[in-house]
Protein backbone atom coordinates (compact mmCIF):
# COMPACT_ATOMS: atom_id res chain seq x y z
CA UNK A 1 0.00 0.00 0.00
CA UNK A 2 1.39 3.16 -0.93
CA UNK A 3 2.23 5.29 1.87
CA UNK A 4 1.00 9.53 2.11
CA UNK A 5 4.66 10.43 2.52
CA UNK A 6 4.93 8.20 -0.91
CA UNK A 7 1.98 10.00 -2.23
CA UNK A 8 2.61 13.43 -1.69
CA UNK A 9 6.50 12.60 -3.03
CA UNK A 10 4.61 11.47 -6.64
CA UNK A 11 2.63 14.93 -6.54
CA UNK A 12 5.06 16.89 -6.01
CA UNK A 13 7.26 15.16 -8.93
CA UNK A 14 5.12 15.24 -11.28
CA UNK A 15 4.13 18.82 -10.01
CA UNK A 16 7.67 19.64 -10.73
CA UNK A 17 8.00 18.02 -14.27
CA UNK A 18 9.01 20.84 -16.48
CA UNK A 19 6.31 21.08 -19.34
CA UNK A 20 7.89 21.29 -22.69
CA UNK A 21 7.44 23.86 -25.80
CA UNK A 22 9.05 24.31 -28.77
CA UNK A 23 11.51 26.23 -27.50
CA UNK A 24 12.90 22.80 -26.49
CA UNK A 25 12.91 21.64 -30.11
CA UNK A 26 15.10 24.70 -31.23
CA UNK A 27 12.69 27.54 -31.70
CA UNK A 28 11.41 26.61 -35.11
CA UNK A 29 9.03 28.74 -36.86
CA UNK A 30 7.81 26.61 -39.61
CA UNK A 31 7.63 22.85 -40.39
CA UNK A 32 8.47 21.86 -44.02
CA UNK A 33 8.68 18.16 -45.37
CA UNK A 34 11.59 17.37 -47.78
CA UNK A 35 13.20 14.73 -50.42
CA UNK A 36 17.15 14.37 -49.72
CA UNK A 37 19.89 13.72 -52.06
CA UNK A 38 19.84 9.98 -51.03
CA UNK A 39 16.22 9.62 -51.66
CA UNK A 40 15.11 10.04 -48.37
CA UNK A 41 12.92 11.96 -46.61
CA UNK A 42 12.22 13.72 -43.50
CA UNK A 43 10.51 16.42 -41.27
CA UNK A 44 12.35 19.96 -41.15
CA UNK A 45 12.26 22.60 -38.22
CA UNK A 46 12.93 25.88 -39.81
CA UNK A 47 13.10 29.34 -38.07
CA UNK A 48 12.85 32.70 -39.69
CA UNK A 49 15.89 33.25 -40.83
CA UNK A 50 15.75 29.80 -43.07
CA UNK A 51 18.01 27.73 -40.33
CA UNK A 52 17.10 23.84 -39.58
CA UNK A 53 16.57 23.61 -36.09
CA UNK A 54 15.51 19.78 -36.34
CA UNK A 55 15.43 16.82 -39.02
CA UNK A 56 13.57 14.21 -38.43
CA UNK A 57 13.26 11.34 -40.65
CA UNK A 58 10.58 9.91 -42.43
CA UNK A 59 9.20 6.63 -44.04
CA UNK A 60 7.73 8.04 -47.30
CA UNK A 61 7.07 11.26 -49.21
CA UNK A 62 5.25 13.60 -46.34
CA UNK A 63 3.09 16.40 -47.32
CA UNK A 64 1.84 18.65 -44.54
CA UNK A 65 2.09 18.88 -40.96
CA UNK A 66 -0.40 19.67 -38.30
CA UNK A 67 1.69 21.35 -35.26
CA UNK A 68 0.38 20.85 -31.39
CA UNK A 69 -0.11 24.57 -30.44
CA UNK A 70 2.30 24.89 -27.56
CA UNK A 71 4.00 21.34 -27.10
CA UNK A 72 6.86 20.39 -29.30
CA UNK A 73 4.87 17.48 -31.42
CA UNK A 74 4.43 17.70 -34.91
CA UNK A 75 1.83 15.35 -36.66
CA UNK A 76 3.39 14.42 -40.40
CA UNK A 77 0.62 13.26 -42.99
CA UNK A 78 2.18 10.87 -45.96
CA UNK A 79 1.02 12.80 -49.08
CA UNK A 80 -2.20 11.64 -50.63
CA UNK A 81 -3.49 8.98 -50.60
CA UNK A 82 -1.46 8.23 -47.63
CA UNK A 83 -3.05 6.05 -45.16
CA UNK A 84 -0.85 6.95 -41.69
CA UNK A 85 0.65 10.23 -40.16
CA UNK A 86 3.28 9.72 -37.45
CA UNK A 87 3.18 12.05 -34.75
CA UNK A 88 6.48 13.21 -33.44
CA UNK A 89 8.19 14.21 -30.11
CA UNK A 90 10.70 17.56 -32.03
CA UNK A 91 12.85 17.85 -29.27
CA UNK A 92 14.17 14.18 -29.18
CA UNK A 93 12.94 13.14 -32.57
CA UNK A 94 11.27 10.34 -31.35
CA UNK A 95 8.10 8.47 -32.42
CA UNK A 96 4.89 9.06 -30.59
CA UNK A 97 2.23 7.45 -31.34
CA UNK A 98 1.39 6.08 -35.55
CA UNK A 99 -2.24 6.78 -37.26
CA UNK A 100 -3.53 4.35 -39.59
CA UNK A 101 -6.28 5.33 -41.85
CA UNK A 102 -9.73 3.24 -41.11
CA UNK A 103 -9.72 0.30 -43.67
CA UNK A 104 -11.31 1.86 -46.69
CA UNK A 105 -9.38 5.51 -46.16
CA UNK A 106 -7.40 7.47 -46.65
CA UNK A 107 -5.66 10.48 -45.53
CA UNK A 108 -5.06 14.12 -47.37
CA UNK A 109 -2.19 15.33 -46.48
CA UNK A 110 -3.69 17.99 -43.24
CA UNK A 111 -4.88 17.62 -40.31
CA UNK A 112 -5.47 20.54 -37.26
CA UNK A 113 -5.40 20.41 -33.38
CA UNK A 114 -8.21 21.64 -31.42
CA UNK A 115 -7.28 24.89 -29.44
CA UNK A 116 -6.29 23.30 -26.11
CA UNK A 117 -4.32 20.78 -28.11
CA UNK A 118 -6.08 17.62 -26.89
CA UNK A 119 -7.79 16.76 -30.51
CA UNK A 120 -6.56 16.03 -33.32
CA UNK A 121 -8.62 16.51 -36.44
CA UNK A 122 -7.93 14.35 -39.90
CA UNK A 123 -9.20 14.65 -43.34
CA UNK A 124 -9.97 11.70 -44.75
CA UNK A 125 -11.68 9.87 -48.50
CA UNK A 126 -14.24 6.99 -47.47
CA UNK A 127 -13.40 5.97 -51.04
CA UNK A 128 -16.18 3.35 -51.42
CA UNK A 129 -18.32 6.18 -51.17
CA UNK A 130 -16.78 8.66 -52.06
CA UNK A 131 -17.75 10.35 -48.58
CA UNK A 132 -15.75 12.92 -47.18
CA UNK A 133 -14.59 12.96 -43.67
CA UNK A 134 -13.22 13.97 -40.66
CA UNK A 135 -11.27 11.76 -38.32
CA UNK A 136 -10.90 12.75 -34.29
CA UNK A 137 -7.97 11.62 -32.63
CA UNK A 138 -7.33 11.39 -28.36
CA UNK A 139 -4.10 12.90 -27.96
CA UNK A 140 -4.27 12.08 -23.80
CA UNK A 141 -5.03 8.66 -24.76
CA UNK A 142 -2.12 8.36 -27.16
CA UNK A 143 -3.71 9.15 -30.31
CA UNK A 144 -6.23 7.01 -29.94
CA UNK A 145 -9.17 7.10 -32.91
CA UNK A 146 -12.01 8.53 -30.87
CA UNK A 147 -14.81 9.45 -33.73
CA UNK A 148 -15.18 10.58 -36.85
CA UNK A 149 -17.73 13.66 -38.71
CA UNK A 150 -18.56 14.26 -41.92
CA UNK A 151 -16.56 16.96 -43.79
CA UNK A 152 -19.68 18.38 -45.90
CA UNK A 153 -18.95 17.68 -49.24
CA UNK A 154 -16.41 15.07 -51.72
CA UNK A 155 -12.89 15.45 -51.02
CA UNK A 156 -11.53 17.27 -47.99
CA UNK A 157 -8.37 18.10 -48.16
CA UNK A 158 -6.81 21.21 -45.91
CA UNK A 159 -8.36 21.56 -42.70
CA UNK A 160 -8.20 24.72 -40.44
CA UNK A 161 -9.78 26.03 -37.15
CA UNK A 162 -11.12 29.22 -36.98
CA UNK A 163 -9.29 31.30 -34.40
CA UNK A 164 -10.31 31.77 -31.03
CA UNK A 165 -13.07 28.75 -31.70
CA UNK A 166 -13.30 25.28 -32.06
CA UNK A 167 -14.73 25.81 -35.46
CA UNK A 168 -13.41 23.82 -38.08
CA UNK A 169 -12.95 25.14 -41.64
CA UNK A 170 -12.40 22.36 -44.61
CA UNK A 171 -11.99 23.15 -48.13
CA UNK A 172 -13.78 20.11 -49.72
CA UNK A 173 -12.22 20.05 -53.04
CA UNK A 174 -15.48 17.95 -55.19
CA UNK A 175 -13.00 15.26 -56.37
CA UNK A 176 -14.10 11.70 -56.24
CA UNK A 177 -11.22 9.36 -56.64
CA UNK A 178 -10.43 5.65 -55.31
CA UNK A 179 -6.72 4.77 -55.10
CA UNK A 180 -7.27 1.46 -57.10
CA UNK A 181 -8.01 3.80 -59.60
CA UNK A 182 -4.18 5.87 -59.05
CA UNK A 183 -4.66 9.24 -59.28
CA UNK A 184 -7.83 9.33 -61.63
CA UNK A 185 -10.39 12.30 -61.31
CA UNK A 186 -13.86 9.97 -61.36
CA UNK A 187 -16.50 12.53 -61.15
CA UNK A 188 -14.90 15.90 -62.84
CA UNK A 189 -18.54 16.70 -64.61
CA UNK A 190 -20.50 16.44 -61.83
CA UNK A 191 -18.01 18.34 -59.43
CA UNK A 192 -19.23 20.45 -56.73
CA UNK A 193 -16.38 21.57 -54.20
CA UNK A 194 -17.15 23.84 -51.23
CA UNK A 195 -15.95 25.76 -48.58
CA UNK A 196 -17.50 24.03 -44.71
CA UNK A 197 -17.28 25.48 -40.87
CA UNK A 198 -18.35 23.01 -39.03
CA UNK A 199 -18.34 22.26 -35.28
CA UNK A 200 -16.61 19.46 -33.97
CA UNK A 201 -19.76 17.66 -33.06
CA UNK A 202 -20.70 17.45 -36.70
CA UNK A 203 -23.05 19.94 -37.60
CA UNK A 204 -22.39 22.25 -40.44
CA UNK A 205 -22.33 25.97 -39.54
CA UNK A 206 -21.91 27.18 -43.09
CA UNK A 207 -21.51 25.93 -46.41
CA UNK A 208 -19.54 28.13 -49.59
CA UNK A 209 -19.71 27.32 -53.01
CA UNK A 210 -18.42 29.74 -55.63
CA UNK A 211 -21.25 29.78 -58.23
CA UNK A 212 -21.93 27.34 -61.44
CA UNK A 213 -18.87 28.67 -63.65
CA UNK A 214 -16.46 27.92 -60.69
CA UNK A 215 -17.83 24.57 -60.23
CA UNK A 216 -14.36 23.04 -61.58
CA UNK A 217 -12.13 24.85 -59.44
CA UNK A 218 -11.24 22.34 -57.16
CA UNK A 219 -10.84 24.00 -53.10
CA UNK A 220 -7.77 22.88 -52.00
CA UNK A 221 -6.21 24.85 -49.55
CA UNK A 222 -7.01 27.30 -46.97
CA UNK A 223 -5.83 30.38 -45.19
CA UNK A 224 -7.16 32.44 -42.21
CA UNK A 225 -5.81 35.49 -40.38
CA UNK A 226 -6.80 36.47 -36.85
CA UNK A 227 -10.06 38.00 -37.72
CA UNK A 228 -11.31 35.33 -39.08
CA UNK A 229 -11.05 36.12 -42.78
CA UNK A 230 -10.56 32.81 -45.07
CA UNK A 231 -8.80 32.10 -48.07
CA UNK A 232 -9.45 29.24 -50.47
CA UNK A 233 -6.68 28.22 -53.31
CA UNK A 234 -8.07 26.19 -56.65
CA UNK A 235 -7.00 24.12 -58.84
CA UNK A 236 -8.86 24.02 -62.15
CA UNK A 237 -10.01 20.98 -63.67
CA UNK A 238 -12.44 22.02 -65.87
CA UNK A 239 -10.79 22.53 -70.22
CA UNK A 240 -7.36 23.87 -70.15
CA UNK A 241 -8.25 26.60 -72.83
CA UNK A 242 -9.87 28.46 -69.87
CA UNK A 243 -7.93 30.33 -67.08
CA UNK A 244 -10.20 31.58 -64.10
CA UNK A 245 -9.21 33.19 -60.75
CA UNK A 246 -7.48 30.76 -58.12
CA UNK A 247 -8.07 32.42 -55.18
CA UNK A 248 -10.88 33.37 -53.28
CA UNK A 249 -12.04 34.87 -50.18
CA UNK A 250 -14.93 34.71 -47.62
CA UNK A 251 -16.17 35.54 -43.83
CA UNK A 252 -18.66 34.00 -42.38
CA UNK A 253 -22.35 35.31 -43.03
CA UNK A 254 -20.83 37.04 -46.10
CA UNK A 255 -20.58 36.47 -49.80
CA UNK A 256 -17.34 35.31 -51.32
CA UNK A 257 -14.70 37.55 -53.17
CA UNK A 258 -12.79 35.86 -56.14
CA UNK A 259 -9.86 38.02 -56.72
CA UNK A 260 -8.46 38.28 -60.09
CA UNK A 261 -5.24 39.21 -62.15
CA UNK A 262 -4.71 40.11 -65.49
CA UNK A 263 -5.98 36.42 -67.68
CA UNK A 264 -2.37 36.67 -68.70
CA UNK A 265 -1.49 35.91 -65.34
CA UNK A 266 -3.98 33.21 -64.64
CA UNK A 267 -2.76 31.52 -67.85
CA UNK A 268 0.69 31.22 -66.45
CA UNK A 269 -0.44 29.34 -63.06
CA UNK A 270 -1.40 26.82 -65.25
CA UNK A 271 -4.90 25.94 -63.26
CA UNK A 272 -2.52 25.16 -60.29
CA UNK A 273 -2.32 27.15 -57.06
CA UNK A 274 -0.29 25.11 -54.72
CA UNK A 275 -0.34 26.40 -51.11
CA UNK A 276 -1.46 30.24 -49.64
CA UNK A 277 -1.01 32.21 -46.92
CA UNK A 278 -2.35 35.27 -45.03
CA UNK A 279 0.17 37.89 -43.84
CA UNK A 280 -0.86 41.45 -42.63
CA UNK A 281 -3.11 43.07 -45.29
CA UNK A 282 -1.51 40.82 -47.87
CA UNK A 283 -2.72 37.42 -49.23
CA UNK A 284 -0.31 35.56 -51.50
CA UNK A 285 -0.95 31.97 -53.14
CA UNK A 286 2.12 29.91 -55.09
CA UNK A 287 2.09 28.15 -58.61
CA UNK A 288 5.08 25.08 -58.73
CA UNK A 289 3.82 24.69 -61.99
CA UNK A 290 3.79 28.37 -63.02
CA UNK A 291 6.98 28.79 -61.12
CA UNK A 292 5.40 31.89 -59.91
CA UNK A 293 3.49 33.60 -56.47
CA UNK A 294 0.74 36.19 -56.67
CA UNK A 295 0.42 38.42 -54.16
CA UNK A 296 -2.94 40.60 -52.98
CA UNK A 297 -3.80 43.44 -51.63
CA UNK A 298 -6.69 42.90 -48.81
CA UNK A 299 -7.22 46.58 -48.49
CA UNK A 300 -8.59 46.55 -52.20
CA UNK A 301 -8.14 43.10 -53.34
CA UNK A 302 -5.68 44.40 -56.19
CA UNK A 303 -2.87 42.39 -56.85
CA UNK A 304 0.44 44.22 -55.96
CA UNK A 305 3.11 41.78 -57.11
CA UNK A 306 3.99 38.89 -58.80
CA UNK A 307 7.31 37.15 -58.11
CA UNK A 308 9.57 34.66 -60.74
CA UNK A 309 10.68 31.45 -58.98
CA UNK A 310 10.65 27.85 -60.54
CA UNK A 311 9.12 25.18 -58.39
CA UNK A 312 7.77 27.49 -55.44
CA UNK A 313 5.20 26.21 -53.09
CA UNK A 314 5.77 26.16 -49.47
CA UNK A 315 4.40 29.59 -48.52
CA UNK A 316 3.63 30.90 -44.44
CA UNK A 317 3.17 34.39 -42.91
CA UNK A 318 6.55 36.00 -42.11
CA UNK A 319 7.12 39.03 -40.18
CA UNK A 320 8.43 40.73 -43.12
CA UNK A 321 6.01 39.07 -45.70
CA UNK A 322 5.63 35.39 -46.68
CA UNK A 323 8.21 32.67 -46.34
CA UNK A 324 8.71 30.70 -49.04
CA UNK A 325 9.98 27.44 -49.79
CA UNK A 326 10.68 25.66 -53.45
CA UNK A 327 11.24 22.22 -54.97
CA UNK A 328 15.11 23.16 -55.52
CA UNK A 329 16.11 23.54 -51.93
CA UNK A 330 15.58 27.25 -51.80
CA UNK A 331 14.13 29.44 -49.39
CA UNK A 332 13.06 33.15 -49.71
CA UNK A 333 10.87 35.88 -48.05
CA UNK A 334 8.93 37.12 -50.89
CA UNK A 335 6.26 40.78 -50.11
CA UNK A 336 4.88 42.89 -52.25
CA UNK A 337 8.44 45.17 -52.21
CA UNK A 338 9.85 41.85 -53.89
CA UNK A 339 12.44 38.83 -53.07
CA UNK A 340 14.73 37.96 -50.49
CA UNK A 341 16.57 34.81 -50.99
CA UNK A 342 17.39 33.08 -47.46
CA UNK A 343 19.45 30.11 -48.47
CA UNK A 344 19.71 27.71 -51.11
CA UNK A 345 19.72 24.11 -50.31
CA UNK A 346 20.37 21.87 -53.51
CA UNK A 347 20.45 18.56 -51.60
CA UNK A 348 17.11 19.12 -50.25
CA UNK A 349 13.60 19.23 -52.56
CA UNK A 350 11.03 21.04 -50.02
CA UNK A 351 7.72 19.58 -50.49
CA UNK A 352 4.27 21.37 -51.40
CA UNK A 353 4.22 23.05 -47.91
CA UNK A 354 5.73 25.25 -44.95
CA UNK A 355 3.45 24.94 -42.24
CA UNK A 356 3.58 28.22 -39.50
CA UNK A 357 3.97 27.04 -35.98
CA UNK A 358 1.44 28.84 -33.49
């Protein structure tokens, strides 16, 4: 039988515990997934200044991250259609805990923590369906699979939470597809992606959908600043002789803004806008396929600048602007003043995303 004196010794131990942050994993301001010059790949902490404060390895190609709002875990999602994320202790590099996809699912590549840091949210293809949805995770029971919602439409990929709720934001991008099938778009005529808040009980708050001419531009990803002002980034799937906006904005209870550059401009994204980000009053999204970034003006929804860079994608606020990262190792803050390389990495291929820590 345990004794008091033994009792109140455990209490005050674990009282005493030191509770870690990222400042124990280096201080890194971004997360960013990479391919090495071996082949292999791995998990990046990266500050401001474009300096690796961790690598951590990985099994497979990883796509996005979802990091724990205060602790020093980081939750990286295999690229589509992955079926596990591993979750990862930064400051010793160690393994956690390992989701596997329900049989018949698959992940997307994002996934969000709830604002105390105790959920973890998933998106997820119930491809037999074609069902999009929304996998909760137990972090105080290690992970453990604890429900599931549905997203509100076919294909969620990025998911978000609306700041200072638990609101969850999912851009639902209206692509069927079934990995026995590869990569194959099965429903592109019938396509109907949206924009969802929904609570983390299930019920849908709000639903966005960007009118009958727009019903082809796949919602991908997702931005939001403090206020609670949401960006979407499309991907175009509808004939390649047309070029329409790829970025969008909306507020709850409001009507969406498409904002627009010159069709010139559109034509050279190529349909493809890759990742976005909200910084101050400016909005930027990145084309890898254009080799190109477009940055907006929220004060009048003008674009102010467009910046040259083959294979960019990663993009996150930065204090000055936007970090960027690109498929050739480099690294850049890019603003609507113009470009300022960071460092240039050629044994490193950064993935689709940099992912902003708190």
């Amino acid at each position: 039988m345990t004794s008091r004196r033994d009792f109140l010794k455990s209490i005050l131990a674990v009282s005493l515990t030191p509770t870690l942050s990222w400042a124990d994993a280096g201080s890194p301001s971004y997360l960013a997934a990479a391919k090495t010059q071996t082949g292999s790949f791995a998990l990046f902490g990266l500050d401001e200044a474009a300096n690796i404060r961790f690598s951590i390895p990985l099994p497979t190609r990883g796509h996005a991250a979802a990091a724990h709002p205060t602790r020093p875990e980081a939750v990286a999602f295999a690229r589509r259609p992955g079926t596990y994320a591993i979750v990862i202790d930064c400051s010793t590099g160690n393994q956690i805990a390992r989701l596997t996809a329900p049989e018949g699912r698959h992940f997307y590549g994002h996934g969000c923590f709830s604002s105390d840091g105790e959920t973890l949210f998933t998106t997820e293809n119930a491809y037999e369906t074609g069902d999009g949805m929304i996998g909760i995770w137990d972090r105080g029971a290690g992970y453990q699979r604890i429900g599931e919602i549905t997203s509100g439409g076919i294909g969620p990929h990025e998911i978000r939470r609306l700041p200072n709720t638990e609101t969850l934001v999912v851009a639902n991008g209206g692509i069927k597809t079934d990995p026995a099938m590869a990569r194959m778009k099965l429903n592109l005529d019938t396509m109907r992606p949206n924009l969802s808040y929904i609570s983390p009980d299930g019920a849908v708050i709000e639903q966005v959908t960007l009118g009958d001419e727009l019903a082809q531009n796949s919602i991908r990803h997702i931005a939001i600043n403090a206020d609670g002002l949401v960006g979407m980034a499309m991907q175009w799937q509808g004939p390649k002789t047309e070029t329409p906006p790829l970025l969008a904005l909306h507020r709850l209870g409001e009507n969406p803004a498409i904002l627009a550059a010159a069709p010139s401009e559109h034509r050279r994204l190529k349909g493809y806008a890759g990742s976005i980000a909200i910084s101050g009053d400016a909005i930027a999204i990145t084309s890898p396929r254009g080799g190109r970034a477009h940055i907006f003006d929220l004060g009048n929804n003008q674009i102010s600048r467009v910046i040259e860079q083959p294979d960019i994608c990663g993009l996150a606020a930065h204090k000055d602007g936007f970090f960027a990262t690109n498929g050739q190792g480099g690294m850049s803050i890019i603003s609507a003043e113009g470009q300022i390389d960071l460092a240039q990495m050629p044994d490193l291929a950064w993935d689709n995303h940099a992912v902003a820590i708190g």
